[in-house]
N, C-alpha and C. Protein backbone atom coordinates (compact mmCIF):
# COMPACT_ATOMS: atom_id res chain seq x y z
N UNK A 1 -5.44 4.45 22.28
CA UNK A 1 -4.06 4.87 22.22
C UNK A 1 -3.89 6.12 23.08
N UNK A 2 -3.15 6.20 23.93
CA UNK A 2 -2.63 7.19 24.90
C UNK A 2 -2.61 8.49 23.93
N UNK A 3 -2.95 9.84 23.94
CA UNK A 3 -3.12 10.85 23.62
C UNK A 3 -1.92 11.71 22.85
N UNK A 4 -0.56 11.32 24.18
CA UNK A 4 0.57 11.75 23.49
C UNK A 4 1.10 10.80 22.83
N UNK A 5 1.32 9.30 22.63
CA UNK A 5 1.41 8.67 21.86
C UNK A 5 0.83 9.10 20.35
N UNK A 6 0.02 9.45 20.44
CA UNK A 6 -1.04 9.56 19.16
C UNK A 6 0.00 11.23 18.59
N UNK A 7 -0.04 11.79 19.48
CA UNK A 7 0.39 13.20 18.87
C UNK A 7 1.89 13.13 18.38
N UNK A 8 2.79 12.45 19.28
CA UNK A 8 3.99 12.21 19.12
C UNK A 8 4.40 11.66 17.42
N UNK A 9 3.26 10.38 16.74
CA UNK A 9 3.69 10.34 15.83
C UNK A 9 2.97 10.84 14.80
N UNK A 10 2.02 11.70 15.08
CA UNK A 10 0.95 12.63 13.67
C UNK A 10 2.43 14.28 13.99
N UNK A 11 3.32 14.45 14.81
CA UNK A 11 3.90 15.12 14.41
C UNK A 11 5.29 14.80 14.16
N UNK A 12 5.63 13.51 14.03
CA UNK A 12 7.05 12.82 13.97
C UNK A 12 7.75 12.92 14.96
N UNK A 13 7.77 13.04 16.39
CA UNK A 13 8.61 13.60 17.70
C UNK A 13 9.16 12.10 18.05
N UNK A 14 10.24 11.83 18.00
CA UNK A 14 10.77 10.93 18.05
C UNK A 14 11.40 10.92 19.58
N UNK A 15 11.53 12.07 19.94
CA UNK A 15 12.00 12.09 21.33
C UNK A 15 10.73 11.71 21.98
N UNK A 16 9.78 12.34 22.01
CA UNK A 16 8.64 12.39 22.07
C UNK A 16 8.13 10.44 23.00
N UNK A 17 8.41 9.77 22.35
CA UNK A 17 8.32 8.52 21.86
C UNK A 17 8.94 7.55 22.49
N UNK A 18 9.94 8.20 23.00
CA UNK A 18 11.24 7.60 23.87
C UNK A 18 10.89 8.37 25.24
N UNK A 19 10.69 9.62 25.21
CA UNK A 19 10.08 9.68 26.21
C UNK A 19 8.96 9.08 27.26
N UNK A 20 7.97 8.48 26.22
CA UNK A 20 6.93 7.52 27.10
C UNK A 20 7.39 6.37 26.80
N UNK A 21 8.34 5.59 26.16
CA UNK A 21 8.74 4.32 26.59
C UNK A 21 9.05 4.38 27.84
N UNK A 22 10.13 5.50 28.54
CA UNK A 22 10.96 5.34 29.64
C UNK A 22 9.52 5.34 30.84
N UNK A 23 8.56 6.28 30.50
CA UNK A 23 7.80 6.47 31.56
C UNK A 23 6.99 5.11 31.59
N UNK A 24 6.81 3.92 30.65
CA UNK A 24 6.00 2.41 30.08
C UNK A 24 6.95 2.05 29.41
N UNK A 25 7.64 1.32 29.75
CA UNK A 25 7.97 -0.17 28.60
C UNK A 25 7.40 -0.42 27.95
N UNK A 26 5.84 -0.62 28.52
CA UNK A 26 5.12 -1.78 27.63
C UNK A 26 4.36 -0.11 26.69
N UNK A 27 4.57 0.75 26.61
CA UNK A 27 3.79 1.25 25.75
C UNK A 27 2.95 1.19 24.52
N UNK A 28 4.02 -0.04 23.88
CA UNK A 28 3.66 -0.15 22.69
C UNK A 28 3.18 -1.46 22.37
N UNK A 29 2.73 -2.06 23.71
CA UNK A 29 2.66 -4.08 23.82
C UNK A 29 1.32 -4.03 23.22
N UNK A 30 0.24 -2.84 23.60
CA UNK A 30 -0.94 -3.19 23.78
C UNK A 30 -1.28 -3.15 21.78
N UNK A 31 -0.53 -2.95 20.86
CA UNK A 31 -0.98 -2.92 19.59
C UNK A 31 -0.92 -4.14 19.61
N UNK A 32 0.17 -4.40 19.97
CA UNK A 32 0.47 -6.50 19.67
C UNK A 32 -0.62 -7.12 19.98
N UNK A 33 -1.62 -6.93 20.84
CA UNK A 33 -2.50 -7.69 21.39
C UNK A 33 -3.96 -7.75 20.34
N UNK A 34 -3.83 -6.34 19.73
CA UNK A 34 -5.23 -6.60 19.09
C UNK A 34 -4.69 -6.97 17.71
N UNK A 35 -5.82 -7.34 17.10
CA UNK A 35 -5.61 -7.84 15.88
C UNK A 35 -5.69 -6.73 14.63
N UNK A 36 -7.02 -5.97 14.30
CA UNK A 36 -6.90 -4.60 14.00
C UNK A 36 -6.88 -3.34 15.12
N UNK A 37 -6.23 -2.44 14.82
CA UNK A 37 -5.77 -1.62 15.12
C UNK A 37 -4.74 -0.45 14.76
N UNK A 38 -5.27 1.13 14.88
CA UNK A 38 -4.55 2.01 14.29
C UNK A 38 -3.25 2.08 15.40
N UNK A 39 -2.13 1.74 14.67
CA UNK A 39 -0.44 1.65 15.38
C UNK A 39 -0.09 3.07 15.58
N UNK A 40 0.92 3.48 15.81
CA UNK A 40 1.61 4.67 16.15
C UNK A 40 2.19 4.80 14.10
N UNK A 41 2.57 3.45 14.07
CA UNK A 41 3.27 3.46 12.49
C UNK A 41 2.04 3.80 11.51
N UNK A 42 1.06 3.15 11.88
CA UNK A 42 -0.01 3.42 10.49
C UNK A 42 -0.22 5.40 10.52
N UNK A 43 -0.73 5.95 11.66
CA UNK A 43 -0.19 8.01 11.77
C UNK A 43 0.57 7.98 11.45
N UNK A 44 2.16 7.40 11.71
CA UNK A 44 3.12 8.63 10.97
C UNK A 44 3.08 8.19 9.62
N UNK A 45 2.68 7.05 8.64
CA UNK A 45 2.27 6.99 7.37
C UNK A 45 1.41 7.88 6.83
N UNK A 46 0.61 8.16 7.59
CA UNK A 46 -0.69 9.40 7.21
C UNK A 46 -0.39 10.15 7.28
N UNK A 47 0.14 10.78 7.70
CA UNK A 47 0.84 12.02 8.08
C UNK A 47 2.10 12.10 7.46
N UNK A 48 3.21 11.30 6.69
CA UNK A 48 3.97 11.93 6.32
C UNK A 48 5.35 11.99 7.04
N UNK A 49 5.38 11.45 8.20
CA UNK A 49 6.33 11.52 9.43
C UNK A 49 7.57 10.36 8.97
N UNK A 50 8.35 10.91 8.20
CA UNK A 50 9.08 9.72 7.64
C UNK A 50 10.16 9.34 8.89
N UNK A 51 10.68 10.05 9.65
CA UNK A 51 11.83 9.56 10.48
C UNK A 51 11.15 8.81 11.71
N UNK A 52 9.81 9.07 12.17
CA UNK A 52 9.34 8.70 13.10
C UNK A 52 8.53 7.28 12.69
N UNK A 53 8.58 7.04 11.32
CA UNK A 53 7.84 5.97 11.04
C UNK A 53 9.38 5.12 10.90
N UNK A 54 10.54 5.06 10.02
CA UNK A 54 11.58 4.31 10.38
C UNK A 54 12.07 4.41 11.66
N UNK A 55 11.67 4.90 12.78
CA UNK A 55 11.84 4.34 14.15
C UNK A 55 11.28 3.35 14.54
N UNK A 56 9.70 3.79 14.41
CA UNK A 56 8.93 2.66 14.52
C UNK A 56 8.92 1.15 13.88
N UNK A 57 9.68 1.41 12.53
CA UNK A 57 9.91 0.45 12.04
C UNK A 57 10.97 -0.31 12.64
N UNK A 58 11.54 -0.22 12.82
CA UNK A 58 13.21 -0.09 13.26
C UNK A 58 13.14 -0.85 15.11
N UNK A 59 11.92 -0.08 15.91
CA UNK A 59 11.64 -1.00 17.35
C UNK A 59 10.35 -2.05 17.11
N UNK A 60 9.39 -1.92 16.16
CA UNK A 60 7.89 -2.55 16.54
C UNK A 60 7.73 -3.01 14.43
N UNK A 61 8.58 -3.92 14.27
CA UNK A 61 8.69 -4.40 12.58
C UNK A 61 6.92 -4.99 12.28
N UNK A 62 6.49 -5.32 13.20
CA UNK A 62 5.54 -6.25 13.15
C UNK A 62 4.10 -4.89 13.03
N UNK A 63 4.02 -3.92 13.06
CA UNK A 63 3.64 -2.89 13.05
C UNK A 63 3.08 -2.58 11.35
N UNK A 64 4.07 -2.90 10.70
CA UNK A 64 4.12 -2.92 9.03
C UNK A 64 3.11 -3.61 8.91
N UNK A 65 2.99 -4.45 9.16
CA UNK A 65 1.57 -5.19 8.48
C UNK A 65 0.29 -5.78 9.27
N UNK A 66 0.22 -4.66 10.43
CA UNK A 66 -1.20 -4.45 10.94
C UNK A 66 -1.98 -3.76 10.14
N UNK A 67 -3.32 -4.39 10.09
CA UNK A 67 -4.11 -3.24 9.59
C UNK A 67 -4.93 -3.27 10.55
N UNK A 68 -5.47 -1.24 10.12
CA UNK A 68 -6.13 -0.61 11.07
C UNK A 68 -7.86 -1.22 10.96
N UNK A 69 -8.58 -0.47 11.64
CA UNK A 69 -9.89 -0.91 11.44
C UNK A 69 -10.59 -0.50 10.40
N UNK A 70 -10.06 0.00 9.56
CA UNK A 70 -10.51 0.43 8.19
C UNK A 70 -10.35 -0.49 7.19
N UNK A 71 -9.63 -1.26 7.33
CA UNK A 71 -8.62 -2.49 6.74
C UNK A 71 -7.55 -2.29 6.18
N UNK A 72 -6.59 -0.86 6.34
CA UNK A 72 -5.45 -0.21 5.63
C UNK A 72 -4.26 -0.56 6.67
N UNK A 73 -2.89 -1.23 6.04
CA UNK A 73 -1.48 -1.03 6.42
C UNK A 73 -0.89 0.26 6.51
N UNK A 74 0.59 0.57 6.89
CA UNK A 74 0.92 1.63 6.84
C UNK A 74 1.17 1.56 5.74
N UNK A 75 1.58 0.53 4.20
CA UNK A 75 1.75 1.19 3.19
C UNK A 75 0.63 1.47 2.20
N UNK A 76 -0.58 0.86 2.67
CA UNK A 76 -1.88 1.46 1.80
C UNK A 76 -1.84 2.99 1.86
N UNK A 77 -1.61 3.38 3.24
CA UNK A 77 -1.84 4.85 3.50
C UNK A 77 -0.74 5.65 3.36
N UNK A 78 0.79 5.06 2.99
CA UNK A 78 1.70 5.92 2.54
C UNK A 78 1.84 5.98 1.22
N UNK A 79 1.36 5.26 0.08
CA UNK A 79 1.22 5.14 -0.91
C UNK A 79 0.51 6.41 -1.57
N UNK A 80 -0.31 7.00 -0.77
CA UNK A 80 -1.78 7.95 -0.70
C UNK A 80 -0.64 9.52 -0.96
N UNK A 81 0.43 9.18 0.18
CA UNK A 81 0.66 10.52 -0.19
C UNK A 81 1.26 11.06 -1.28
N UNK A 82 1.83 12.20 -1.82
CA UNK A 82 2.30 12.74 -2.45
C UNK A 82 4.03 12.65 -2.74
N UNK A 83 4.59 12.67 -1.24
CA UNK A 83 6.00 12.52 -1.04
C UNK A 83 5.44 10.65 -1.34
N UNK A 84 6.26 9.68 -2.41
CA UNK A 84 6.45 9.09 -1.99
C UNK A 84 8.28 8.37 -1.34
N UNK A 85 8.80 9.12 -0.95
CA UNK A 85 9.68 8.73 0.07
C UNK A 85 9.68 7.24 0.99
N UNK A 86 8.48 7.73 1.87
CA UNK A 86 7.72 6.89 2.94
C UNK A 86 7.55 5.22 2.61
N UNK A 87 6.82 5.41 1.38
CA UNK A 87 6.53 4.15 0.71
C UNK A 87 7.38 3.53 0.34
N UNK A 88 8.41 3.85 -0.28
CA UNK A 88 9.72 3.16 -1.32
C UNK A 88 10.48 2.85 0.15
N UNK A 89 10.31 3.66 1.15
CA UNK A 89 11.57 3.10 2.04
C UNK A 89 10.92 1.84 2.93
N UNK A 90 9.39 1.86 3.13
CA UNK A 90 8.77 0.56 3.74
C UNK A 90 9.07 -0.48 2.68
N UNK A 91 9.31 -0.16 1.25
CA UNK A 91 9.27 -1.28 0.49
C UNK A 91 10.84 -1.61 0.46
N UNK A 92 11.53 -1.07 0.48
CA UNK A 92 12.92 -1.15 0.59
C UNK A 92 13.52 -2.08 2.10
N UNK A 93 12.75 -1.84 2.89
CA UNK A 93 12.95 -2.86 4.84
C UNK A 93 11.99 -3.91 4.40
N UNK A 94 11.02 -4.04 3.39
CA UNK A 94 10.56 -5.17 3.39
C UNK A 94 10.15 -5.78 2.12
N UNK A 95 10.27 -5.95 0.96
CA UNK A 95 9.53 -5.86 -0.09
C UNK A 95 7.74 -6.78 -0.02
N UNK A 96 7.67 -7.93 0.88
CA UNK A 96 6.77 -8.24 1.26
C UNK A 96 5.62 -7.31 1.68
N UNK A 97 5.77 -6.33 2.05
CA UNK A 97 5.02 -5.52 2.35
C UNK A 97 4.26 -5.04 1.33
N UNK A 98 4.28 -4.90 -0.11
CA UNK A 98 3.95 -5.10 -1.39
C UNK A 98 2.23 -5.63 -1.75
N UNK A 99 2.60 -6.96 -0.57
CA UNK A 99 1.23 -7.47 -1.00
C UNK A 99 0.46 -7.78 -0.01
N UNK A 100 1.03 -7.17 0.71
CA UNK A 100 -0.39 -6.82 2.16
C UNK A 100 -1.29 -6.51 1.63
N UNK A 101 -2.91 -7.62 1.87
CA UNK A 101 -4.21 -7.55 1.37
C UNK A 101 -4.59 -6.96 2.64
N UNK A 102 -5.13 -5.44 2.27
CA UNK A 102 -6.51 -5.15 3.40
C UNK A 102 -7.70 -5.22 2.82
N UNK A 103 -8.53 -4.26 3.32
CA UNK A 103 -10.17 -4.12 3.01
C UNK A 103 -10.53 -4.85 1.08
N UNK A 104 -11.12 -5.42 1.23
CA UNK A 104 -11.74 -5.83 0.03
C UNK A 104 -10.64 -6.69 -1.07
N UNK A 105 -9.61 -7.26 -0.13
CA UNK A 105 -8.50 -7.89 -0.55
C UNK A 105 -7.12 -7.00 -1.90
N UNK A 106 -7.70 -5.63 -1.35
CA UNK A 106 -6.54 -4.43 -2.25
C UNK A 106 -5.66 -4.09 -1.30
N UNK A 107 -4.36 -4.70 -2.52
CA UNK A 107 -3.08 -4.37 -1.89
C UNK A 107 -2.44 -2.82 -2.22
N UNK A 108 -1.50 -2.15 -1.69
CA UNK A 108 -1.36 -1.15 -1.87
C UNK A 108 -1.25 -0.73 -3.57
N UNK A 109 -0.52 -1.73 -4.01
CA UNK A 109 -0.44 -1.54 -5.72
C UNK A 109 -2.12 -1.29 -6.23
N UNK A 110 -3.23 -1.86 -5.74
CA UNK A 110 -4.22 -1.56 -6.02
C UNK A 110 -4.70 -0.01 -5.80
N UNK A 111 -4.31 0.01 -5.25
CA UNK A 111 -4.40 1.77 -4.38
C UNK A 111 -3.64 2.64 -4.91
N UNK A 112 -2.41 2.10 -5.84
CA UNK A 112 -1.84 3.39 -6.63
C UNK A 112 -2.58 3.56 -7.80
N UNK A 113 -2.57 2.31 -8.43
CA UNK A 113 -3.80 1.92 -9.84
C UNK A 113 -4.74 2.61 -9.28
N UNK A 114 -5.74 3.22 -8.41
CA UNK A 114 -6.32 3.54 -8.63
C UNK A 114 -6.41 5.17 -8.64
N UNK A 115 -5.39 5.62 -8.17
CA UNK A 115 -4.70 7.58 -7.91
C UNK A 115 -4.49 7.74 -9.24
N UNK A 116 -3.37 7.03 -9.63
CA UNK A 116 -2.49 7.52 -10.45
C UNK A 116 -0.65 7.09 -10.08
N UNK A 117 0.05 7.51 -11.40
CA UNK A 117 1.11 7.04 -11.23
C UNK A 117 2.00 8.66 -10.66
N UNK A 118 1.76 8.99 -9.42
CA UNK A 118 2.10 9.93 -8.89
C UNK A 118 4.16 10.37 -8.68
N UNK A 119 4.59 11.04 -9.29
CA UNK A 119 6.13 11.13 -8.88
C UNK A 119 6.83 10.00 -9.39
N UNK A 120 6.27 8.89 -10.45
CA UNK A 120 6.68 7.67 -10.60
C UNK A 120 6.93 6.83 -9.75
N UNK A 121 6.29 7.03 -8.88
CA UNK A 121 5.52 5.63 -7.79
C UNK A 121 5.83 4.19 -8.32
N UNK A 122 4.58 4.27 -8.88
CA UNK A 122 4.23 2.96 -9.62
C UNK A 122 5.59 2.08 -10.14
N UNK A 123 6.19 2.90 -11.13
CA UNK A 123 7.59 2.28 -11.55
C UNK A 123 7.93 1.89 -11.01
N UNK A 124 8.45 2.78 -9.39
CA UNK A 124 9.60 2.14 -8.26
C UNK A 124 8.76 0.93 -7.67
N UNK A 125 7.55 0.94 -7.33
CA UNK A 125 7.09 -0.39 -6.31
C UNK A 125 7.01 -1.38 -7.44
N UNK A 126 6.92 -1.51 -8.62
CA UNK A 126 6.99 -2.71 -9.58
C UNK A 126 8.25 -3.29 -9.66
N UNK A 127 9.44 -2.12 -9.51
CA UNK A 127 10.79 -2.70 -9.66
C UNK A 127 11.43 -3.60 -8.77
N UNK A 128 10.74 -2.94 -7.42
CA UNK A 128 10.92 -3.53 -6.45
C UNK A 128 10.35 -5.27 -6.27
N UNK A 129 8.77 -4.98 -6.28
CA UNK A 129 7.92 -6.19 -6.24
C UNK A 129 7.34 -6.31 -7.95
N UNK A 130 7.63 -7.01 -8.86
CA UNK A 130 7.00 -6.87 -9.88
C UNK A 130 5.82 -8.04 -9.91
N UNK A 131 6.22 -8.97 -9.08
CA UNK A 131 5.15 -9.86 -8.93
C UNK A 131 3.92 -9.61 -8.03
N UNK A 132 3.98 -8.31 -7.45
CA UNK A 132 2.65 -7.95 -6.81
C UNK A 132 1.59 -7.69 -8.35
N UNK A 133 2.09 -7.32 -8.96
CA UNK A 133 0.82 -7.41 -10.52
C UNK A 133 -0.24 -8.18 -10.34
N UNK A 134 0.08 -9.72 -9.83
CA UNK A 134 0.05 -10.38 -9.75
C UNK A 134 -1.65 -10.74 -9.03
N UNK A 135 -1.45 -10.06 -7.86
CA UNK A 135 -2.52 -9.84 -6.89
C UNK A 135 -3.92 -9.43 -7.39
N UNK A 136 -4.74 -9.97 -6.84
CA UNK A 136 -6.18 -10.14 -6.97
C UNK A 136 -7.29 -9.59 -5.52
N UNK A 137 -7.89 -8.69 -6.17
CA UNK A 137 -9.34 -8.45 -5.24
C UNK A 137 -9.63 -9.51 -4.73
N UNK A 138 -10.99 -9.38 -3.61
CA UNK A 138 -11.89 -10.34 -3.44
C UNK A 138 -12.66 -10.52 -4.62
N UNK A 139 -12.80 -9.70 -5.50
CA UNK A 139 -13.61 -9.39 -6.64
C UNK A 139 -12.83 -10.31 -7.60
N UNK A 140 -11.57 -10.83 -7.18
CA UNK A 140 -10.32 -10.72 -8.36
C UNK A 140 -10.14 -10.28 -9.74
N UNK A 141 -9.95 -9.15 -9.33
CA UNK A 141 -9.71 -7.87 -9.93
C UNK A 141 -8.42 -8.01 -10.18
N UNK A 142 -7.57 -7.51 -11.20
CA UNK A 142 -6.01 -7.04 -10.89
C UNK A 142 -5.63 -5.87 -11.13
N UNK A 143 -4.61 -5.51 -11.04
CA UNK A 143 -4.24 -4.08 -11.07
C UNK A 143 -4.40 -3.51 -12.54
N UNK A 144 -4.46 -4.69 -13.90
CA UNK A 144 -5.18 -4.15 -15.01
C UNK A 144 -6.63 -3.89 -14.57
N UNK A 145 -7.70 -4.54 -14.38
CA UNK A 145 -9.04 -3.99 -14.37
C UNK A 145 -8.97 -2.82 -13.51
N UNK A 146 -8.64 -2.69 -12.31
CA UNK A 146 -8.20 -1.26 -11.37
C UNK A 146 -8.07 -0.01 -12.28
N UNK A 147 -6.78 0.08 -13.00
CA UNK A 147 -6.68 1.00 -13.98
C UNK A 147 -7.43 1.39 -14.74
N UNK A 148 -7.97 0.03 -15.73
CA UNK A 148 -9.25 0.59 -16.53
C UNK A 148 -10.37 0.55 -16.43
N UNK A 149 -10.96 0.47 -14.59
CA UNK A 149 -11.93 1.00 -14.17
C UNK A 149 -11.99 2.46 -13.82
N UNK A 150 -10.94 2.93 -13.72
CA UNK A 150 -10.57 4.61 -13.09
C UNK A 150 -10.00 5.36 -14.69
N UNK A 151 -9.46 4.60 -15.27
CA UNK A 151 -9.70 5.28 -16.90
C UNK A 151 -8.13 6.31 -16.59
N UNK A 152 -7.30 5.09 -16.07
CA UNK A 152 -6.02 5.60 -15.35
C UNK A 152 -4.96 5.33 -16.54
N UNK A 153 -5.02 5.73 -17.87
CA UNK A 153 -4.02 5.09 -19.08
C UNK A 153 -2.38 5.36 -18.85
N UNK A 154 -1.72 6.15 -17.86
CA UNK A 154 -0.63 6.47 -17.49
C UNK A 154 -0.39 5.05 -17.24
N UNK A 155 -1.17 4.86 -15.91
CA UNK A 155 -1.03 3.47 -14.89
C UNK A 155 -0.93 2.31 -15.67
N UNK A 156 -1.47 2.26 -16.51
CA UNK A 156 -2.01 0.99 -17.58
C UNK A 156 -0.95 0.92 -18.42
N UNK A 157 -0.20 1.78 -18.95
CA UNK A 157 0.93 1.96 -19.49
C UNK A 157 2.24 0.84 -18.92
N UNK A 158 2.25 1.40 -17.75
CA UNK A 158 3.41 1.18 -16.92
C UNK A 158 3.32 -0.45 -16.72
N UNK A 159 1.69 -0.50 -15.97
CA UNK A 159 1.59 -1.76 -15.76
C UNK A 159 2.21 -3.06 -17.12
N UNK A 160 1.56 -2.64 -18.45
CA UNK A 160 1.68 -3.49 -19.45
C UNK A 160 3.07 -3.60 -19.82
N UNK A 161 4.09 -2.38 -19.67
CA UNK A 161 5.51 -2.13 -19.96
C UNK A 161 5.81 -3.09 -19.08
N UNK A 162 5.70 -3.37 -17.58
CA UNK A 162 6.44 -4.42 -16.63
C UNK A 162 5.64 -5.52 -16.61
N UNK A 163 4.82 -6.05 -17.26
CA UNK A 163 4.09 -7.12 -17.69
C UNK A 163 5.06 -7.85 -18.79
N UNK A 164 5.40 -6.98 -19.68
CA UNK A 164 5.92 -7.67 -21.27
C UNK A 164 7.08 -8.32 -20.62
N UNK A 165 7.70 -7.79 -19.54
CA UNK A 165 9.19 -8.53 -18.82
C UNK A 165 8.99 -9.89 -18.39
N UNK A 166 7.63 -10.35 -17.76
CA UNK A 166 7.72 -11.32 -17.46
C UNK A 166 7.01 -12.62 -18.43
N UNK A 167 7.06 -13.67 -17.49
CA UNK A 167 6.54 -14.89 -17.96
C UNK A 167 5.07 -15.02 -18.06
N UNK A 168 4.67 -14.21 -16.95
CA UNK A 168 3.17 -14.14 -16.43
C UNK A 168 2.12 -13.05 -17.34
N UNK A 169 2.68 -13.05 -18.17
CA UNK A 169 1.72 -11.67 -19.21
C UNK A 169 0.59 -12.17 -19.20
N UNK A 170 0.33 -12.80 -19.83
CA UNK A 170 -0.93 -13.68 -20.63
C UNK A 170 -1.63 -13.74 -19.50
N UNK A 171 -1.19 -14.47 -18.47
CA UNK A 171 -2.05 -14.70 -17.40
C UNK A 171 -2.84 -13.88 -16.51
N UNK A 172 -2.29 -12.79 -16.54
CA UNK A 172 -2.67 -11.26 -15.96
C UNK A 172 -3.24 -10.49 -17.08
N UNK A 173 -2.82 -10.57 -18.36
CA UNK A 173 -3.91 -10.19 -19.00
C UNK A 173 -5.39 -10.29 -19.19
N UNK A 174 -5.18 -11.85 -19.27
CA UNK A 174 -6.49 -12.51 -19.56
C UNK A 174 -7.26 -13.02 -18.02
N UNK A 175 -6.71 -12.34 -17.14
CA UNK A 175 -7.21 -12.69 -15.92
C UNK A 175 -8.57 -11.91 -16.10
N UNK A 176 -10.13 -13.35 -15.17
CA UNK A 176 -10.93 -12.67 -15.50
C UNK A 176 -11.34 -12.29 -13.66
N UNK A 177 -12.30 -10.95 -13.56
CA UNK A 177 -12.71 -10.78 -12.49
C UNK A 177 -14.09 -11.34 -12.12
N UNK A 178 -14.77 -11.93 -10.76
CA UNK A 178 -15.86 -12.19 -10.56
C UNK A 178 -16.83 -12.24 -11.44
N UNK A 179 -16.95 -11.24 -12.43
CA UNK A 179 -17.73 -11.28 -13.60
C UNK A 179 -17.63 -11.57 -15.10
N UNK A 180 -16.67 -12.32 -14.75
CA UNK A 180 -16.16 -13.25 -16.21
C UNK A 180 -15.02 -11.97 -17.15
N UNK A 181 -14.64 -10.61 -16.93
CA UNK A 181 -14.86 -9.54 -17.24
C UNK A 181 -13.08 -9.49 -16.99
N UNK A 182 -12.18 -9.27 -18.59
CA UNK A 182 -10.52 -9.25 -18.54
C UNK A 182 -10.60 -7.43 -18.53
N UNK A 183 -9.74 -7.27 -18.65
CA UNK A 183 -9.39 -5.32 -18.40
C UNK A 183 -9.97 -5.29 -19.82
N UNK A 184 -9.62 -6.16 -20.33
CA UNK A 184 -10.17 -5.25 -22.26
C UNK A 184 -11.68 -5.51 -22.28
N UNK A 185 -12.30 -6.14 -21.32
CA UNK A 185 -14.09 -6.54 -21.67
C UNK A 185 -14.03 -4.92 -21.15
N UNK A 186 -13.31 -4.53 -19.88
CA UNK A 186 -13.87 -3.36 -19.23
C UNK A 186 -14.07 -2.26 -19.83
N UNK A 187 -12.45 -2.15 -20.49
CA UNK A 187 -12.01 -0.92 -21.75
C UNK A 187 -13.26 -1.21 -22.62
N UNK A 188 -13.77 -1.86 -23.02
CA UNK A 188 -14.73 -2.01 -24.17
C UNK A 188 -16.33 -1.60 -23.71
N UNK A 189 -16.69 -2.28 -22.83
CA UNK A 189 -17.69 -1.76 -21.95
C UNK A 189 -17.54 -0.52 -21.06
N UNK A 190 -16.94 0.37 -20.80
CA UNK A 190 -16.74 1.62 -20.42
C UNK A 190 -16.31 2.62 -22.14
N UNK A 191 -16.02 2.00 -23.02
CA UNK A 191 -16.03 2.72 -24.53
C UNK A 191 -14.59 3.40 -23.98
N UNK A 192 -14.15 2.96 -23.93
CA UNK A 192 -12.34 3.69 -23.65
C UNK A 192 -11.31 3.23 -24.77
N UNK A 193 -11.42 3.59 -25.90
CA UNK A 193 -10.75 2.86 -26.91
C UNK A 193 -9.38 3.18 -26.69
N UNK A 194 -8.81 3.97 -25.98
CA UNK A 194 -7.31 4.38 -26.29
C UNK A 194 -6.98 3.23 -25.19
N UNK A 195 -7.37 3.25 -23.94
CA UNK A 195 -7.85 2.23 -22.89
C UNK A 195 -7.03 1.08 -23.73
């Protein structure tokens, strides 16, 4: 990635951006071409760059659900931060974006399950996507075992509160992972009784 490209969106410069389109058109062709790859959109997710990432969203949509060579989208890594702003508004231009599987088949909901329910995060991306719950590891794991592997009872909370809404309870409850193993074998085998 061209140098000022790279800087333009780790500091949100939106002029910046438009500036080397005019000097390349194709500035931004060469992400299209690879398959992984860190975008201009996946930095300003890391960074926090909310106006420069709805630009990007806004010229290069297809950007949203590259992942980098790490195996992370821009919303695995906006999920991470603190402001979530960033996140709710990628989920808001797309709700699909929800269940973008990267590295080890964890979707970003896996990645909050495993922080914490930061600023009430969690709430808003369930309201949005409630059927990302839904989603499974390579491990197939779900966002219950996630929680009560990290001993996350906020998260676990929330999760089971937007569980009881649907049809799919049972099934996500009793979902087992690779090792025959539902969130309550885990709670029980980690001794987490409140869990």
């Amino acid at each position: 990635m061209d140098e000022r490209l790279r800087t333009a969106a780790r500091t949100g410069n939106v002029s910046d951006l438009y500036s080397l389109i005019e000097i390349d058109g194709n500035a931004l062709k060469q992400f299209d071409e690879e398959e992984f790859v860190e975008t201009p959109l996946h930095i300003a997710a890391e960074e926090g760059c909310l106006r420069f990432a709805m630009e990007m969203m806004s010229l290069k949509p297809s950007f949203a659900s590259k992942l980098n060579k790490q195996g992370l989208a821009p919303l695995h890594l906006a999920v991470t931060n603190p402001d979530t702003s960033m996140a709710l508004r990628f989920l808001e231009i797309n709700k699909d974006l929800a269940r973008v599987k990267g590295k080890n088949g964890k979707t970003p909901l896996h990645i909050i399950t495993e922080a914490g329910n930061h600023n009430g995060l969690l709430d808003r991306y369930l309201e949005i996507c409630p059927q990302s719950i839904r989603d499974v590891t390579v491990e197939n794991r779900n966002a219950l075992h996630i929680a009560v592997e990290n001993n996350e009872l906020d998260v676990l909370q929330v999760l089971i509160r937007t569980l009881k809404k649907t049809d799919y309870y049972c099934e996500v409850v009793n979902q087992k992972d690779e090792g025959g193993n539902t969130a309550l074998h885990l709670a029980a085998f980690h001794d987490r009784p409140q869990v």
